[in-house]
N, C-alpha and C. Protein backbone atom coordinates (compact mmCIF):
# COMPACT_ATOMS: atom_id res chain seq x y z
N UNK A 1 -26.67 -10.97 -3.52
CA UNK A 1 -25.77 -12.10 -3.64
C UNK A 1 -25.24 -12.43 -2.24
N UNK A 2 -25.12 -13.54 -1.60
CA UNK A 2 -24.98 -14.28 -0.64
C UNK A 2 -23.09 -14.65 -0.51
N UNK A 3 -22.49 -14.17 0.09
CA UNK A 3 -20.90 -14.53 0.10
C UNK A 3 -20.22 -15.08 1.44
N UNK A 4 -19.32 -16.07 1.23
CA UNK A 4 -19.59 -16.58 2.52
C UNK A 4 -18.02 -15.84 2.73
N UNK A 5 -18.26 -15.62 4.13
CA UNK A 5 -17.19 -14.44 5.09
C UNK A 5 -16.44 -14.96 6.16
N UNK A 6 -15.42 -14.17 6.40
CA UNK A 6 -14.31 -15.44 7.32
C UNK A 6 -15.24 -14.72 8.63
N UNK A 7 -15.15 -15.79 9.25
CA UNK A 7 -15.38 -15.15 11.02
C UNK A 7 -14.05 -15.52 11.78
N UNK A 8 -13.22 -14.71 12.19
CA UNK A 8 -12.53 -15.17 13.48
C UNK A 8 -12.41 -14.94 14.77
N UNK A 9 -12.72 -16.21 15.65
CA UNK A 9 -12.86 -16.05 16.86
C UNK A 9 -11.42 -15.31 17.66
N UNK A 10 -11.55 -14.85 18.63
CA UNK A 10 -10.34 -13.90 19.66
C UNK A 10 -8.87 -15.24 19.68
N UNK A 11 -9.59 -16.49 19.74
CA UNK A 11 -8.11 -17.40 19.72
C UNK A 11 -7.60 -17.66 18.26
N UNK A 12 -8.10 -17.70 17.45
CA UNK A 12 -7.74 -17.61 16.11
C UNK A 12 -6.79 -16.03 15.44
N UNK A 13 -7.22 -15.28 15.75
CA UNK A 13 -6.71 -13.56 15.62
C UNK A 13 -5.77 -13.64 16.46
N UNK A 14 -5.47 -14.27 17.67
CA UNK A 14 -3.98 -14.29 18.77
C UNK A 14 -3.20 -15.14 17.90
N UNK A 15 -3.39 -16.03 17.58
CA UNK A 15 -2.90 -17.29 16.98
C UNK A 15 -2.45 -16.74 15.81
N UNK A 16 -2.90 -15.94 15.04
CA UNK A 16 -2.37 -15.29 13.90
C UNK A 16 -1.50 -14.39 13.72
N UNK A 17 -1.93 -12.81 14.97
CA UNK A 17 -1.13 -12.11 16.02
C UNK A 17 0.30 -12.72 15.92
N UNK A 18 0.34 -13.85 16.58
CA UNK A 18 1.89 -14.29 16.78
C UNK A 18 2.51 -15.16 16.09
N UNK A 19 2.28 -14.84 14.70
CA UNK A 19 2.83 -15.28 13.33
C UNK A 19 3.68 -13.66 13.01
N UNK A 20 5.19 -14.09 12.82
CA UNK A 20 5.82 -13.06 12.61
C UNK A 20 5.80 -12.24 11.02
N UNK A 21 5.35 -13.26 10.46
CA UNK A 21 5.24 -12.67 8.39
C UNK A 21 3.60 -11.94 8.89
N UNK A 22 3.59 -10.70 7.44
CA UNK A 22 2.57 -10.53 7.63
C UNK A 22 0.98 -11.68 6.77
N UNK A 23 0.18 -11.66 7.35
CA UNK A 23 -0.78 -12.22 6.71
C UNK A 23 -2.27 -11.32 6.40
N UNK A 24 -3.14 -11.58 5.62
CA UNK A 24 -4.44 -10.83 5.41
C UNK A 24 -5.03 -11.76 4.72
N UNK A 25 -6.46 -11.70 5.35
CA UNK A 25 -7.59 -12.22 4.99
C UNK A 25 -8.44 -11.44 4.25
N UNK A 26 -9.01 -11.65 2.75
CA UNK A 26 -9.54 -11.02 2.10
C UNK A 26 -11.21 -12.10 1.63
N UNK A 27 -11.73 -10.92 1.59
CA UNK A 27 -13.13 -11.78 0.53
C UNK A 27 -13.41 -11.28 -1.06
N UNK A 28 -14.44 -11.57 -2.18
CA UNK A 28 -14.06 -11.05 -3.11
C UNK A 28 -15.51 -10.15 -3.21
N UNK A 29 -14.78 -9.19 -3.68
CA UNK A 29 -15.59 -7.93 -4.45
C UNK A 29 -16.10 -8.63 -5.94
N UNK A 30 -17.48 -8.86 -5.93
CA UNK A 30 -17.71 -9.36 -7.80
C UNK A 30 -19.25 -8.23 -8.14
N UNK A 31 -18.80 -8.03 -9.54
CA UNK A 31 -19.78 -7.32 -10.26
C UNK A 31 -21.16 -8.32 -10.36
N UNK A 32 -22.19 -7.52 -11.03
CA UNK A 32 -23.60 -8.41 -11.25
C UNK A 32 -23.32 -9.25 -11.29
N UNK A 33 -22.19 -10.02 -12.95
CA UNK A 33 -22.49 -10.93 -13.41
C UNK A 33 -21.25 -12.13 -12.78
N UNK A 34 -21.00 -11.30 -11.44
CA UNK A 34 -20.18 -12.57 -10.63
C UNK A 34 -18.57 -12.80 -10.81
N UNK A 35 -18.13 -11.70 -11.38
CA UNK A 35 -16.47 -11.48 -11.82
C UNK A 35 -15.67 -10.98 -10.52
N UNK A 36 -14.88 -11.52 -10.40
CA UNK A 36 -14.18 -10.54 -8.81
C UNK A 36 -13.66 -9.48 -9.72
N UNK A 37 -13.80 -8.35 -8.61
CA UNK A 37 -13.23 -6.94 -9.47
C UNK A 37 -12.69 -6.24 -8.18
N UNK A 38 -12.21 -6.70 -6.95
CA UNK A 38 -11.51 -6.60 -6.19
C UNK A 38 -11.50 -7.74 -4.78
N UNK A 39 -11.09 -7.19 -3.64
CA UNK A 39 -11.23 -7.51 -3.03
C UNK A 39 -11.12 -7.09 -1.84
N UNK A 40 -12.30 -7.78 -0.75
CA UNK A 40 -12.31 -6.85 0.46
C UNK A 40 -11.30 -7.24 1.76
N UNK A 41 -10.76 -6.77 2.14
CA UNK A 41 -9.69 -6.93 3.60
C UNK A 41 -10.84 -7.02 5.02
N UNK A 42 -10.60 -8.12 5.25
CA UNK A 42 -11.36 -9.06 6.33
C UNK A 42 -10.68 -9.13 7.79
N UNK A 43 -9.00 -8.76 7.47
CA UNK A 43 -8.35 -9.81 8.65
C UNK A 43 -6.91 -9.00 8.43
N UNK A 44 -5.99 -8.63 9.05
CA UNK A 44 -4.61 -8.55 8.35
C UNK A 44 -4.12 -8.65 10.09
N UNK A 45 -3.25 -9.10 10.23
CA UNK A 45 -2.20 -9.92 11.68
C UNK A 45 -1.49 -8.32 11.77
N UNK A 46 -0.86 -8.61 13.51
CA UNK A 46 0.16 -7.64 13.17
C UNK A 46 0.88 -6.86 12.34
N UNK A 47 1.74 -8.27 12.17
CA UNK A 47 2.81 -7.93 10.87
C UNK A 47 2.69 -7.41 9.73
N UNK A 48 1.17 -7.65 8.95
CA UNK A 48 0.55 -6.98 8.32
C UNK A 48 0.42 -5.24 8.76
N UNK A 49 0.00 -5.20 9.93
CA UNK A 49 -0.50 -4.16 10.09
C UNK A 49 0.63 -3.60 10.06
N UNK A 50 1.91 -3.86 10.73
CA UNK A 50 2.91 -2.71 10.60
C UNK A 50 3.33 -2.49 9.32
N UNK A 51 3.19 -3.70 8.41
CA UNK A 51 3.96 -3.15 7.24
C UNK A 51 3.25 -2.21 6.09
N UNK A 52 1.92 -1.74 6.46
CA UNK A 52 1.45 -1.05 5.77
C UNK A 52 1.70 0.17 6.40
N UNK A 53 1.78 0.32 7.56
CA UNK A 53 2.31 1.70 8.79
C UNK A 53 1.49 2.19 9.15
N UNK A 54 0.08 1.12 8.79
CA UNK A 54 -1.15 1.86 9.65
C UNK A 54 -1.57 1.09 10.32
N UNK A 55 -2.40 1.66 11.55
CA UNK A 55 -2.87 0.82 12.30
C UNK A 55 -3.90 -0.32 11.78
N UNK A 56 -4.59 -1.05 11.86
CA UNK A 56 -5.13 -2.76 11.73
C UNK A 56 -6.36 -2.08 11.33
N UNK A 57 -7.25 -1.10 12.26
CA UNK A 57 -8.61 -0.80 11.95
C UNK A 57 -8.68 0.27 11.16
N UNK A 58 -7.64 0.94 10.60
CA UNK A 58 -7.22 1.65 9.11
C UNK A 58 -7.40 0.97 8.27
N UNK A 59 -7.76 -0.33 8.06
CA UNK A 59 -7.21 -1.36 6.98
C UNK A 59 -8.43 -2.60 6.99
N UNK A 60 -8.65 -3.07 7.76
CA UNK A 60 -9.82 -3.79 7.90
C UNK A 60 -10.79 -3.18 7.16
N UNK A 61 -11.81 -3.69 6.26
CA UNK A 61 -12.52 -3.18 5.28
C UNK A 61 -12.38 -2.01 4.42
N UNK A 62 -10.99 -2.34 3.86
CA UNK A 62 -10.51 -1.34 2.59
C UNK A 62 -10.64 -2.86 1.95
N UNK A 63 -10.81 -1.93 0.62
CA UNK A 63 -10.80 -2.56 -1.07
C UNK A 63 -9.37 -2.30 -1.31
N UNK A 64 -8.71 -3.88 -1.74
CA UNK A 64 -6.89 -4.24 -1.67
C UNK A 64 -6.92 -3.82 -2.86
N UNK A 65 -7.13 -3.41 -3.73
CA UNK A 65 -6.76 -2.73 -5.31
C UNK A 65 -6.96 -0.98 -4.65
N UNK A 66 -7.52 -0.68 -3.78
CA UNK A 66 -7.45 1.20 -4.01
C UNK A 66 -6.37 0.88 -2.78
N UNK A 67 -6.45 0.11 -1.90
CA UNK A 67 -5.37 0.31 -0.43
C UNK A 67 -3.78 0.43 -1.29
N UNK A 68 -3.81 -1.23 -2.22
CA UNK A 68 -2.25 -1.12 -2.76
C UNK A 68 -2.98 -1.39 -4.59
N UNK A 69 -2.49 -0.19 -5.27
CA UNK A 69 -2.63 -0.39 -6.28
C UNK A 69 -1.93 -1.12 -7.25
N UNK A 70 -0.35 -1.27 -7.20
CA UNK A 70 0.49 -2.25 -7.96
C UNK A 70 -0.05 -3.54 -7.82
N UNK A 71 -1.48 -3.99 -6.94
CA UNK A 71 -1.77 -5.54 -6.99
C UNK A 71 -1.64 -5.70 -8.29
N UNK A 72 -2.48 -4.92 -8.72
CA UNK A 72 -2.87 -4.90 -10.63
C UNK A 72 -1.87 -4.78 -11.16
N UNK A 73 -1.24 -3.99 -11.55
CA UNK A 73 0.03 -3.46 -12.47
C UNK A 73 1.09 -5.17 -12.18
N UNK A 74 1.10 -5.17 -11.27
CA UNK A 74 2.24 -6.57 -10.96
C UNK A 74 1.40 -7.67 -11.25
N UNK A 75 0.27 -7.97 -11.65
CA UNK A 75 0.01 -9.59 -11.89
C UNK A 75 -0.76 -9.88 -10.97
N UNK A 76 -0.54 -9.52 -9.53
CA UNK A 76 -0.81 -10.63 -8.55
C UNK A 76 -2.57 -10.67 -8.16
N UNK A 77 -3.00 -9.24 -8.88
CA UNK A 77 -4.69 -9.31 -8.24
C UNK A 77 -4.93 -10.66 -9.86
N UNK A 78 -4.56 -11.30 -10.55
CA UNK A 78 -4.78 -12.35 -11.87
C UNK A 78 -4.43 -13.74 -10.82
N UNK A 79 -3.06 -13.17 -9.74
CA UNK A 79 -2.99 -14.70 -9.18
C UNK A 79 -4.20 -14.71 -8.03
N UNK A 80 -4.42 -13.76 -7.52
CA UNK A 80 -5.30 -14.12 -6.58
C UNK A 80 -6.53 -14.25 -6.89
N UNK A 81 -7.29 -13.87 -8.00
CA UNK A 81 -8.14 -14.10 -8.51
C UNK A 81 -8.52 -15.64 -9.04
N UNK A 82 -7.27 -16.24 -9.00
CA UNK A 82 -7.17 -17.55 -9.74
C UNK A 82 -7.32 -18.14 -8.72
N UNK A 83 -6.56 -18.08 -7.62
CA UNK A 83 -6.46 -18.94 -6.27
C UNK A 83 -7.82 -19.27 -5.77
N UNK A 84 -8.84 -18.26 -5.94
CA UNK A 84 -10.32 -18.00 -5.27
C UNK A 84 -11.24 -18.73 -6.60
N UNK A 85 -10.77 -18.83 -7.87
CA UNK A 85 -11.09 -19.68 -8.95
C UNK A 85 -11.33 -21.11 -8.77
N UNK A 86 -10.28 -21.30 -8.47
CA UNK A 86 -9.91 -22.45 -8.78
C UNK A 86 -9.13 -23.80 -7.70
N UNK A 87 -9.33 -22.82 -6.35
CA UNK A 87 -8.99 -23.26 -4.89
C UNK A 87 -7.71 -23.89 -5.36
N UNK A 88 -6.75 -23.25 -6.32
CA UNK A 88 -5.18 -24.16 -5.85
C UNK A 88 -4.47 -22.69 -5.53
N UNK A 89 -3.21 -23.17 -4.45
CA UNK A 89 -2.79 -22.03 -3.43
C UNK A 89 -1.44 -21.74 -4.99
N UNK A 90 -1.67 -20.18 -4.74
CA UNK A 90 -0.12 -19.50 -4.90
C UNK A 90 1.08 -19.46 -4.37
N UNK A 91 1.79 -19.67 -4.93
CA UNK A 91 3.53 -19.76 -4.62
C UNK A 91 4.29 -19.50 -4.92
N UNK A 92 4.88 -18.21 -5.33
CA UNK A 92 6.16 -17.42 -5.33
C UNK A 92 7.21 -16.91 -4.72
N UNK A 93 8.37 -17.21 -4.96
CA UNK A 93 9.95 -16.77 -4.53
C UNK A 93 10.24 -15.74 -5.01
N UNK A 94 10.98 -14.80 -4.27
CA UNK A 94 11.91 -13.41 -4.67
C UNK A 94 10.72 -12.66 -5.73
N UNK A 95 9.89 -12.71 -5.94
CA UNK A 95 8.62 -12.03 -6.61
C UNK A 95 9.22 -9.99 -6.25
N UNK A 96 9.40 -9.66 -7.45
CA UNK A 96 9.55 -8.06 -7.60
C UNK A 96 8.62 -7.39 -7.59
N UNK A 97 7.91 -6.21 -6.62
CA UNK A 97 6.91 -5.73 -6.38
C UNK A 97 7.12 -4.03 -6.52
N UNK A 98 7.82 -3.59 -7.54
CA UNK A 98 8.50 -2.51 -7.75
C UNK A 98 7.44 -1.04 -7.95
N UNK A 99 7.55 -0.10 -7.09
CA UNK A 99 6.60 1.17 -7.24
C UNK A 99 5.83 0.61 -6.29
N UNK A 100 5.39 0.08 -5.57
CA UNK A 100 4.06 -0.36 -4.78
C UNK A 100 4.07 0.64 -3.43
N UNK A 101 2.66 1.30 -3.29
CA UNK A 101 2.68 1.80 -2.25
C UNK A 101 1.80 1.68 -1.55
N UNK A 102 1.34 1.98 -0.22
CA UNK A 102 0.28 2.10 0.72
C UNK A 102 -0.44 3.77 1.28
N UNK A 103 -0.79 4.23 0.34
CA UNK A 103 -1.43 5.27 1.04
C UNK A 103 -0.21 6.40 1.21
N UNK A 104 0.75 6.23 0.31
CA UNK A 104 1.92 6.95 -0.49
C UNK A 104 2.95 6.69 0.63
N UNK A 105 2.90 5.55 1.21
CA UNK A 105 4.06 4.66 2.00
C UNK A 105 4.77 3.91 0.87
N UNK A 106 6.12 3.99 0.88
CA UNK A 106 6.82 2.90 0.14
C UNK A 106 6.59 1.44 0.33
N UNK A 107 6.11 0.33 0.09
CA UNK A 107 6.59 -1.04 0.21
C UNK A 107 6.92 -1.81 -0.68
N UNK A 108 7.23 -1.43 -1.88
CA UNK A 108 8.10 -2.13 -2.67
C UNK A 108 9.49 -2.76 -2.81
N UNK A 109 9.73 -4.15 -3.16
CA UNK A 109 10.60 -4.22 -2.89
C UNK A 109 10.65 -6.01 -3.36
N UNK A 110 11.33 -6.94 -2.96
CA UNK A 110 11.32 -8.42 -3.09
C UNK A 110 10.43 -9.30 -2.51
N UNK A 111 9.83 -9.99 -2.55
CA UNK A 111 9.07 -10.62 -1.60
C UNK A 111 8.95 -12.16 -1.87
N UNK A 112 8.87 -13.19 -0.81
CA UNK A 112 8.22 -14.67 -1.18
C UNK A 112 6.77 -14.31 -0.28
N UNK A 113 6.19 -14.59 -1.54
CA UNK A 113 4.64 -14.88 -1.48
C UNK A 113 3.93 -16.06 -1.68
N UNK A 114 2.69 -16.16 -0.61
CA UNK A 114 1.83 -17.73 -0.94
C UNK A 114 -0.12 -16.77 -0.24
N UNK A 115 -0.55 -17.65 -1.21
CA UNK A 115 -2.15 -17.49 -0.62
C UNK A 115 -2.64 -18.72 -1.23
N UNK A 116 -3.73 -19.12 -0.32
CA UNK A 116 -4.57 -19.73 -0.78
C UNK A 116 -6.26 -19.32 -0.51
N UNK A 117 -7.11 -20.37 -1.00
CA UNK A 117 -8.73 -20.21 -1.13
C UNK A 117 -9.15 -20.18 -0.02
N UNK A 118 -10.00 -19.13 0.18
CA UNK A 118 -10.76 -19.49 2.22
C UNK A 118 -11.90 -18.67 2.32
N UNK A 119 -13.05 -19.52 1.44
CA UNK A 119 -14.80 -19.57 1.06
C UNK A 119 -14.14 -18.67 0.42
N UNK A 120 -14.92 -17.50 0.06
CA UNK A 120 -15.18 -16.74 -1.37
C UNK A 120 -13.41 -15.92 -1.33
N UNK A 121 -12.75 -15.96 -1.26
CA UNK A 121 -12.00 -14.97 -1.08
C UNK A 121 -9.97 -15.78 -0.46
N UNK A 122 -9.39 -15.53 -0.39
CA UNK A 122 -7.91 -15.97 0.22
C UNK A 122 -7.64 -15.52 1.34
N UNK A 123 -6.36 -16.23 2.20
CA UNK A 123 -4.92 -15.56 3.13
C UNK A 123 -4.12 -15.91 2.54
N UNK A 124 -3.52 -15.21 2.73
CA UNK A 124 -2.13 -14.45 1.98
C UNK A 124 -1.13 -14.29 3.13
N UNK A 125 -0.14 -14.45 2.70
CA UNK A 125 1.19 -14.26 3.53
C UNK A 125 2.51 -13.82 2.91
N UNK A 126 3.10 -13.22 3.33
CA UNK A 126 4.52 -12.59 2.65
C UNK A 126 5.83 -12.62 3.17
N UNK A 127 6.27 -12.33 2.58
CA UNK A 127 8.14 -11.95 3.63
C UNK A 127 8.87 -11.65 2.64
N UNK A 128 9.37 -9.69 3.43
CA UNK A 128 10.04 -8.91 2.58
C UNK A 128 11.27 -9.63 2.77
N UNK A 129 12.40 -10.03 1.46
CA UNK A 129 13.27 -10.70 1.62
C UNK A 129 14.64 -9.47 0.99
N UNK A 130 14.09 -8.27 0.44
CA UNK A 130 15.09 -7.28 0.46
C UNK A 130 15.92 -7.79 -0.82
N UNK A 131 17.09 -7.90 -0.95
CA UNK A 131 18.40 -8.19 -1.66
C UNK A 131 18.88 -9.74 -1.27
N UNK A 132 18.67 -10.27 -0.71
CA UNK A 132 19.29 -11.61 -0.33
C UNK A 132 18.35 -12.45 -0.93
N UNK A 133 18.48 -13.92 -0.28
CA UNK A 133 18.31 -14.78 -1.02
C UNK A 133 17.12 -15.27 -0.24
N UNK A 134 16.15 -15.90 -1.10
CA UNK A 134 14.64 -16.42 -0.65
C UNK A 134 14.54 -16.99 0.19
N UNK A 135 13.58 -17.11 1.38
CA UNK A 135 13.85 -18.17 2.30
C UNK A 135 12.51 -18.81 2.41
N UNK A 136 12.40 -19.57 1.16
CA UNK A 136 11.32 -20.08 0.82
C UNK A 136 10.80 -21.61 1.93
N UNK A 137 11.59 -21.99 2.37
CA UNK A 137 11.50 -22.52 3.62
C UNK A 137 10.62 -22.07 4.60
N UNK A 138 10.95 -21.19 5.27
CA UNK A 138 10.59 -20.10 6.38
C UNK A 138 9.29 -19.87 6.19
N UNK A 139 8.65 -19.33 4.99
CA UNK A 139 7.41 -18.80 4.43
C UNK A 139 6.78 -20.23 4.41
N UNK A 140 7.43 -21.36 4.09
CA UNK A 140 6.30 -22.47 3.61
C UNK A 140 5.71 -23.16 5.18
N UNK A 141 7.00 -23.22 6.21
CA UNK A 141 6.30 -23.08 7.86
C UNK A 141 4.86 -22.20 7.67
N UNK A 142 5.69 -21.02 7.76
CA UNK A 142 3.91 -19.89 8.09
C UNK A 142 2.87 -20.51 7.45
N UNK A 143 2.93 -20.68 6.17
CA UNK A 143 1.96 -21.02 5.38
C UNK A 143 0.85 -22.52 5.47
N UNK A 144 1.88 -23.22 6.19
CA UNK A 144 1.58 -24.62 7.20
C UNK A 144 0.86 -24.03 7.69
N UNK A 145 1.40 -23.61 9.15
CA UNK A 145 0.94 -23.01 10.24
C UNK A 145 -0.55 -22.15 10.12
N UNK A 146 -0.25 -21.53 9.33
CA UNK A 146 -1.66 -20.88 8.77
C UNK A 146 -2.68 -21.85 8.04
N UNK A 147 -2.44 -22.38 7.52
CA UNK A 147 -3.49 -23.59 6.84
C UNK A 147 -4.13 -24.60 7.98
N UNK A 148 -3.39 -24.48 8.82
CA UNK A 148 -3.83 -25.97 9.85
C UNK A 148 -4.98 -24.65 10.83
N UNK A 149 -4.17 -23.54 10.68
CA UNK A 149 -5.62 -22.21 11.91
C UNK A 149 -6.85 -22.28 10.87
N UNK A 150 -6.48 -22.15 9.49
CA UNK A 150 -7.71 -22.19 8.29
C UNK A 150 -9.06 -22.08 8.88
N UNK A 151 -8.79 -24.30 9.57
CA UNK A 151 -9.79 -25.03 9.81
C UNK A 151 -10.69 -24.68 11.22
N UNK A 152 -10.00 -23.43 12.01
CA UNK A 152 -10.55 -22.39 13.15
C UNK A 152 -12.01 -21.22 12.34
N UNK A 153 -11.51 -21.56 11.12
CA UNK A 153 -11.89 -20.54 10.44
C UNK A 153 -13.27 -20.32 10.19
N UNK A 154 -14.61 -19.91 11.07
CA UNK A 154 -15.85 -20.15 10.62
C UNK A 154 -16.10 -19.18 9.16
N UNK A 155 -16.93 -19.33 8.26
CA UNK A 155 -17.48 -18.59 7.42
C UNK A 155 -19.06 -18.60 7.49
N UNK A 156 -19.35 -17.29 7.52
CA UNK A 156 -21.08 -17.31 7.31
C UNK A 156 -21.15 -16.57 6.37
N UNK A 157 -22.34 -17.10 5.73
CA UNK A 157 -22.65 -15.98 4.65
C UNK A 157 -23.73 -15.32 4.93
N UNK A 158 -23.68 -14.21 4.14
CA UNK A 158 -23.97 -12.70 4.47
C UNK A 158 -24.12 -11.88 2.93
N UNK A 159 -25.81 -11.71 3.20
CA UNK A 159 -25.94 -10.97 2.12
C UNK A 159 -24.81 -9.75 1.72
N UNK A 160 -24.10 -9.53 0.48
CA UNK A 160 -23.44 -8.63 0.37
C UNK A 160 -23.97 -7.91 -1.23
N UNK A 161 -23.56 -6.36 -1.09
CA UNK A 161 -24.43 -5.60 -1.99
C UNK A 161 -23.38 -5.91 -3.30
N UNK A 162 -24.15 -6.00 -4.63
CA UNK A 162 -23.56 -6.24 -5.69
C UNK A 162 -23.21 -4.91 -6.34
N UNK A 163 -21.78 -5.11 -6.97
CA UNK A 163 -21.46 -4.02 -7.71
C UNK A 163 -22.53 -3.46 -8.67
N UNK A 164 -22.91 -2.25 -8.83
CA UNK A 164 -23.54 -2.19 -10.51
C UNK A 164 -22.91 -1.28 -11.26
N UNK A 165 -22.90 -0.91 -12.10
CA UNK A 165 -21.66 0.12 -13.37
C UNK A 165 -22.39 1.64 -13.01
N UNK A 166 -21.58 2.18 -12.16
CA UNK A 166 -21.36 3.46 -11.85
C UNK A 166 -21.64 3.57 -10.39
N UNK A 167 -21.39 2.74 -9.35
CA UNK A 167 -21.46 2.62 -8.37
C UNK A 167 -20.74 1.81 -7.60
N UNK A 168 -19.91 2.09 -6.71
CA UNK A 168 -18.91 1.95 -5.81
C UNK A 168 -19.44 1.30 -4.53
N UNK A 169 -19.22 0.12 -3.53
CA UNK A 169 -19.65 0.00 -2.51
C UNK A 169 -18.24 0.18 -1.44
């Protein structure tokens, strides 16, 4: 199966770099018959990278359901699955992400969240907002800002190996 993959050039990854929310670029993991059943981490910015507490090339090609498992339990691997469906972007305020961890790092907690479609797979962006109040504003900048780099965004496709039932890639 043929999936088309983000490429980003060194000015696109700076350009992202100095976006203070974290962001990640994912593609989708699909079985034979073409179902996403995860997804692969392509891209994650700084901010990303610190907030998982590992370094960037710790994280770059992990599967986002074994990296953070509450995707599932919370809903959000159904929204992102939909986003890559159906190319309309996600948008949530103060979103509760409770128990979530990274590799038995805490990051649970409040968040405004947005992703949208980008070829087989989303970016995603966040901001831990803690106890206070949403600053759904703030996030919808990044999310600008990030949509207008999108179009930096080459994709090639690239044979990728298909899931089969009892085998892991």
């Amino acid at each position: 199966m043929s999936a088309p993959r983000p490429v980003l050039d060194e000015a696109v990854r700076a350009a992202l770099d100095e976006i203070g929310h974290p962001i990640s670029i994912a593609s989708s993991v699909r079985d034979r018959d073409g179902a996403i059943v995860d997804f692969r981490l392509e891209f994650v910015n700084a901010a990303a990278a610190a907030w998982t507490g590992q370094p960037r090339e710790g994280i770059i090609g992990r599967k986002v359901g074994e990296l953070l498992p509450a995707l599932r339990t919370s809903g959000l691997f159904d929204e992102l699955s939909s986003v890559v469906a159906t190319g309309k972007p996600f948008r949530k305020a103060g979103v509760r992400f409770l128990d979530a961890e990274i590799d038995g790092r805490p990051v649970g907690g409040r968040y405004d969240m947005g992703a949208m479609r980008l070829g087989d797979g989303y970016l995603s962006a966040w901001k831990d907002i803690g106890d206070g109040d949403s600053e759904s504003d703030e996030l919808d900048r990044t999310l600008r800002r990030t949509h207008a780099l999108i179009r930096l965004i080459r994709l090639e496709s690239t044979a990728r190996p298909v899931l089969r039932p009892g085998f892991a890639t």
